[in-house]
Protein backbone atom coordinates (compact mmCIF):
# COMPACT_ATOMS: atom_id res chain seq x y z
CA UNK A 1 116.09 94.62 121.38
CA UNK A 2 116.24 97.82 119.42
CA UNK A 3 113.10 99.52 118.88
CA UNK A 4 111.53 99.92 115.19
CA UNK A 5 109.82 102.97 113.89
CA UNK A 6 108.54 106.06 115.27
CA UNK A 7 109.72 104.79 118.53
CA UNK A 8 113.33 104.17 117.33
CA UNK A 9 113.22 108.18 116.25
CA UNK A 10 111.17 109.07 119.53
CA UNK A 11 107.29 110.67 118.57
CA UNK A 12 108.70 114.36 118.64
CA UNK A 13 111.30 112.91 116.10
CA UNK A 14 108.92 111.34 114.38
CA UNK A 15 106.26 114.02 114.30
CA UNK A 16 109.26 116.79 113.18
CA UNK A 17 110.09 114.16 110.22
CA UNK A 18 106.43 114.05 109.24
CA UNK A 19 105.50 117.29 109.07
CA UNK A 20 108.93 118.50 107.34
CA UNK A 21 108.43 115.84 104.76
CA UNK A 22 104.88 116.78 104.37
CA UNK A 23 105.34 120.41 103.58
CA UNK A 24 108.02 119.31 101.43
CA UNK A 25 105.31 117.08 99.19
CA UNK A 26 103.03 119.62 99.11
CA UNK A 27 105.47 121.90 98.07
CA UNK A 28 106.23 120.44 94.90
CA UNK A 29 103.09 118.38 94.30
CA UNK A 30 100.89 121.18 94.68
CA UNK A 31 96.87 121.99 96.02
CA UNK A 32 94.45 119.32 96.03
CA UNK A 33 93.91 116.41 98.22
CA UNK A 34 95.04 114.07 96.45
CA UNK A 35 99.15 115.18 96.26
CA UNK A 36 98.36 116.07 99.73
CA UNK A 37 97.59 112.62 100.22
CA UNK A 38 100.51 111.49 98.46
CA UNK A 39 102.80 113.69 100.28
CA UNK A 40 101.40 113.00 103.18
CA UNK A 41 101.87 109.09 102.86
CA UNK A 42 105.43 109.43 101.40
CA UNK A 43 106.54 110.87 104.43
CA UNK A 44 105.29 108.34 106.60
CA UNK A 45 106.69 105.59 104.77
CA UNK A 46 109.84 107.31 104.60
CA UNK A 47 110.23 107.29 108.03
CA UNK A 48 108.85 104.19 108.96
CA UNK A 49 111.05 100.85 109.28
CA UNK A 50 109.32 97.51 108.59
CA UNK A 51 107.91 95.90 111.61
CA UNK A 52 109.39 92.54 110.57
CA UNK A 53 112.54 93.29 112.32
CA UNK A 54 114.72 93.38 109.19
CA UNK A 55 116.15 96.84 110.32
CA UNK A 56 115.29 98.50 106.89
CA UNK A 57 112.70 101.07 106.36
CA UNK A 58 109.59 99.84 104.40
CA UNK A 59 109.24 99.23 100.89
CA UNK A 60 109.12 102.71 98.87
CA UNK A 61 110.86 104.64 101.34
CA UNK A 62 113.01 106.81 100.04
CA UNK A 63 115.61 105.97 103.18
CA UNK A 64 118.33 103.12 102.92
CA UNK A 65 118.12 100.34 103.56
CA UNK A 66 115.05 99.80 102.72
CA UNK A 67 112.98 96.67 102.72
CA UNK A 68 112.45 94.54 99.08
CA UNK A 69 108.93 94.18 99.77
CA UNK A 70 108.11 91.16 101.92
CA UNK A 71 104.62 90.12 102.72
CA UNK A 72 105.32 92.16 106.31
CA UNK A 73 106.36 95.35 104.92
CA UNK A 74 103.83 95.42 102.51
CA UNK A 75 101.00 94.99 104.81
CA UNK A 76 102.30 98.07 106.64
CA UNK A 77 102.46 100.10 103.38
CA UNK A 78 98.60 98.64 102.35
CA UNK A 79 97.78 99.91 105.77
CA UNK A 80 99.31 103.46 105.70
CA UNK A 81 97.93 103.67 102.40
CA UNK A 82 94.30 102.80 102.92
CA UNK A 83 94.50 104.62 106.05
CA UNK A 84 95.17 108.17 104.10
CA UNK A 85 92.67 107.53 101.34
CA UNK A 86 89.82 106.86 104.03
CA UNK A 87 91.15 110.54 105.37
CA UNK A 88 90.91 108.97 108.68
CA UNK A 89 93.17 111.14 111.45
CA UNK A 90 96.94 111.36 110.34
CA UNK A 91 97.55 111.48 114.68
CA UNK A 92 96.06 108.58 115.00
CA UNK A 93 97.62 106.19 111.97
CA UNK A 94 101.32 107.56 114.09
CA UNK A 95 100.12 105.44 117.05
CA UNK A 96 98.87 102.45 115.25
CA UNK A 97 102.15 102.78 113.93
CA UNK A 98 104.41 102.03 117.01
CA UNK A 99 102.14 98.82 117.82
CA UNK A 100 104.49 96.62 118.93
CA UNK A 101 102.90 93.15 118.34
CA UNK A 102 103.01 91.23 114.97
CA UNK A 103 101.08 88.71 114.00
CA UNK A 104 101.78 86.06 110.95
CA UNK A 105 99.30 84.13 109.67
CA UNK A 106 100.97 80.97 107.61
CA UNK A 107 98.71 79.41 105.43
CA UNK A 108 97.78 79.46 101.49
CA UNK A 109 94.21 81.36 100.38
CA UNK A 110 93.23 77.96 98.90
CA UNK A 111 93.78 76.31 102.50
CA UNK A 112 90.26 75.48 104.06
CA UNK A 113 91.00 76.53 107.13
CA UNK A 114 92.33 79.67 106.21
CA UNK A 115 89.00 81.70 107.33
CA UNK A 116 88.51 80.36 110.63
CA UNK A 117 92.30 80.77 111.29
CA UNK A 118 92.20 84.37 110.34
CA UNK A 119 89.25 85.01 112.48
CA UNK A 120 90.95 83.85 115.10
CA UNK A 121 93.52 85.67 114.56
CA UNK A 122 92.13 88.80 113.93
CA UNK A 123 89.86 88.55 116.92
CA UNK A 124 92.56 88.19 119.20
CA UNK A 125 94.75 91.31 117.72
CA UNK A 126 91.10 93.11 117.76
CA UNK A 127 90.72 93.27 121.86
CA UNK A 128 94.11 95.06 122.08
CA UNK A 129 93.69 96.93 119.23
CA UNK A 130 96.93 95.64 117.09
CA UNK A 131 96.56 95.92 113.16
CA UNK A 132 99.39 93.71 112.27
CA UNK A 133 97.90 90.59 110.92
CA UNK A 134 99.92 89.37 108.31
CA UNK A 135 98.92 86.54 105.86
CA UNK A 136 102.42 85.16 104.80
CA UNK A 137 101.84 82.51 102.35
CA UNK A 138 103.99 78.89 101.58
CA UNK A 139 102.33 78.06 98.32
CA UNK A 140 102.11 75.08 98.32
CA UNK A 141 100.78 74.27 94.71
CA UNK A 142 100.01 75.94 91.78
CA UNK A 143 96.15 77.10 92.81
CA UNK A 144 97.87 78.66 96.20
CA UNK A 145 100.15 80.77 93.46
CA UNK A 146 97.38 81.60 91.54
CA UNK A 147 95.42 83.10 94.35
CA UNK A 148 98.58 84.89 95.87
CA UNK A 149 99.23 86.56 92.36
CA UNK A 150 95.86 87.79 92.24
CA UNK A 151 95.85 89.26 95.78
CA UNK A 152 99.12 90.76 95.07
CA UNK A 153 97.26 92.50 92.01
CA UNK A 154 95.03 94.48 93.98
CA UNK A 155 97.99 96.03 96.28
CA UNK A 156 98.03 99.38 94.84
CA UNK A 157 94.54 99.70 94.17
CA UNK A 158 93.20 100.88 97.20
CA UNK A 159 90.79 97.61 97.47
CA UNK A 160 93.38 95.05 99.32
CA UNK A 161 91.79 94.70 102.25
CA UNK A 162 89.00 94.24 100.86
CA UNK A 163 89.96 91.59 98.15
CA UNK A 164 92.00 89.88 100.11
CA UNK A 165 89.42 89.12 102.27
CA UNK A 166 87.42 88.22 99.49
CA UNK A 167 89.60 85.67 98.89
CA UNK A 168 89.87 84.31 102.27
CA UNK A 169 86.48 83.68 102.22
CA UNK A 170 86.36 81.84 99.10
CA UNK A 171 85.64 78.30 99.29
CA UNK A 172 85.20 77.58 95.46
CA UNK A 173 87.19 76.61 92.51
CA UNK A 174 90.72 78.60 92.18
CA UNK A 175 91.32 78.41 88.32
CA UNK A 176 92.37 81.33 86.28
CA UNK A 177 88.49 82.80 85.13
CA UNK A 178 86.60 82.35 88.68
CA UNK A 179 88.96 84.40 90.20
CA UNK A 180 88.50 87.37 87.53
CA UNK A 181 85.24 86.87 87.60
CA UNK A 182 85.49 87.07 91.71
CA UNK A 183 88.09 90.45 91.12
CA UNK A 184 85.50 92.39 89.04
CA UNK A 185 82.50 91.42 91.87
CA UNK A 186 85.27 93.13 94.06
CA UNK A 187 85.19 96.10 92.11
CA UNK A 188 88.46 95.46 90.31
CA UNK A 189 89.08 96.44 86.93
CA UNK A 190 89.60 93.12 85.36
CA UNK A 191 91.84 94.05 82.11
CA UNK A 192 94.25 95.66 84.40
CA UNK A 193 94.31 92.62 87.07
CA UNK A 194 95.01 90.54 83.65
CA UNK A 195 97.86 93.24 82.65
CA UNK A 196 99.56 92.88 86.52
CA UNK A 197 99.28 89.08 86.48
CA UNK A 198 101.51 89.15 82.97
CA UNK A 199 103.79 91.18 84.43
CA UNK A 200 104.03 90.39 88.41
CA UNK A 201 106.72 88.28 89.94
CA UNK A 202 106.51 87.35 93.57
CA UNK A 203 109.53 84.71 93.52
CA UNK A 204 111.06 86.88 96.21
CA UNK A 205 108.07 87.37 98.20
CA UNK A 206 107.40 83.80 98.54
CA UNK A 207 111.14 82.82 99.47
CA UNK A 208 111.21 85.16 102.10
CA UNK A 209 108.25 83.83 103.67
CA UNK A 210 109.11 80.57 103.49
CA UNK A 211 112.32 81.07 104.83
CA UNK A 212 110.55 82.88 107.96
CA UNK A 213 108.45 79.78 108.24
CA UNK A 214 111.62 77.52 108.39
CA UNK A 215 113.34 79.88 110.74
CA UNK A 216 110.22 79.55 112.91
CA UNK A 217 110.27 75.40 112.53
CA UNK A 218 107.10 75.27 111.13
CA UNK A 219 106.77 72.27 109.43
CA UNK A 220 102.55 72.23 109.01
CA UNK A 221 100.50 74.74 107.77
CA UNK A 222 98.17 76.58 108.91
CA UNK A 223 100.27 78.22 112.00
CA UNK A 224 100.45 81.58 113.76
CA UNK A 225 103.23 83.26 115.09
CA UNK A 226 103.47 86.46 117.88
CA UNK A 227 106.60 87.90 117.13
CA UNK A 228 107.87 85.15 115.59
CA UNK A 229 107.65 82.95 118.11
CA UNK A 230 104.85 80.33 117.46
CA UNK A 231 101.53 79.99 119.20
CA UNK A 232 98.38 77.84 119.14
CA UNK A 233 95.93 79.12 117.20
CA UNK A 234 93.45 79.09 120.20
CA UNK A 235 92.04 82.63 121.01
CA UNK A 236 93.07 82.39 124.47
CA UNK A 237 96.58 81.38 123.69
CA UNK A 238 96.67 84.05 121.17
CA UNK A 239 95.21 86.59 123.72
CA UNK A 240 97.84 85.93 126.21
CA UNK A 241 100.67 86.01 123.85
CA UNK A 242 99.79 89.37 122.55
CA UNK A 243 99.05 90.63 126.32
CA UNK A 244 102.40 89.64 127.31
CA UNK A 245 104.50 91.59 124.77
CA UNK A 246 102.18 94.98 125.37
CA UNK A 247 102.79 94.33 129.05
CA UNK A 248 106.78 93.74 128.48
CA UNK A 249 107.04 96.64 126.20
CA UNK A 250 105.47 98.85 128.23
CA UNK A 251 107.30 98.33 131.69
């Protein structure tokens, strides 16, 4: 299989494109850490592809093809983002970057067993250090929508991770004013989560996860997948899973 990302360009490659693409942004964005920021993450999404396996680069790059924005590729641009705006080391992000395990969580926010799925999950990506756990949601009824749009509306914020967690551990009502109410505890700016969910359309998001779902024969819900190929959602099965491809990649 060909490889994605930096390790499709090789790390000097990779490295060269950053830094050209860097000095570029702060070229014409000028001082201050903020554009520096921007340029900074531009250039890393540029030259980036989306670890789904799609063979485009990731959503906002300014390289075609580039992905339309499934749940996968926009995870990785969350991640790159948040990554920046903590200031944490640009060296180190380049690495995360050319993981080589992906992990998809398929379930809706409103499913019950969501949080002890993605605990799981995320426990078992945590011993080898992989960041790529994905929630990729089926919707399977109008609350699951609900709760997907309003996740969605937090994705350029700066506060996903932290929402969306939020909203993995909720285990109340999913109407329409608890989870405003639930977006402003977050820190959200409620009239502008109202002004996104007027606007926001995620019909193309949701078909492309469900059609990864049937192309993984997934006919229940919640299920996991390693690189799309589908486990038990069992920490030692996950463990092993994820060992296997680091081990494979690496030899």
């Amino acid at each position: 299989m060909r490889k994605r990302g930096w390790q499709a360009l090789g790390v000097a490659g990779f490295l060269f494109a950053f830094l050209v693409a860097s000095l570029q942004g702060a070229g014409s964005l000028g001082p201050g850490r903020p554009s520096a920021d921007a340029a900074r993450t531009q250039a890393i999404i540029s030259a980036h592809f989306c670890p789904c396996q799609c063979g485009a680069h990731l959503p906002g790059s300014d390289r075609l093809p580039a992905c339309f924005g499934c749940s996968v590729g926009k995870a990785e641009v969350t991640f790159i983002r948040e990554w920046i705006a903590e200031g944490r080391p640009v060296a180190e992000l380049l690495l995360a970057l050319g993981e080589t395990v992906l992990v998809e969580v398929f379930a809706d926010y409103n499913d019950p067993q969501l949080p002890e799925v993605w605990a799981v999950a995320q426990a078992a990506a945590g011993v080898y250090q992989q960041h790529r756990v994905v929630l990729r949601a089926p919707v399977v009824d109008d609350d699951a929508m609900r709760a997907l749009e309003f996740a969605e509306c937090a994705r350029d914020t700066g506060r996903f991770s932290a929402w969306q967690g939020s909203l993995i551990e909720h285990a109340g009502a999913w109407d329409f004013n608890t989870l405003i109410e639930l977006a402003k505890a977050e820190g959200l700016d409620g009239d502008a989560v109202k002004a996104c969910l007027a606007r926001i359309d995620i019909a193309a998001q949701v078909g492309k996860d469900r059609a990864h779902a049937r192309e993984r024969g997934l006919a229940r819900f919640p299920a996991v997948t390693v690189n799309r190929e589908v486990v038990p959602i069992r920490n030692d099965a996950l463990r092993k899973a994820i060992r296997t491809i680091i081990h494979d990649a690496s030899t």
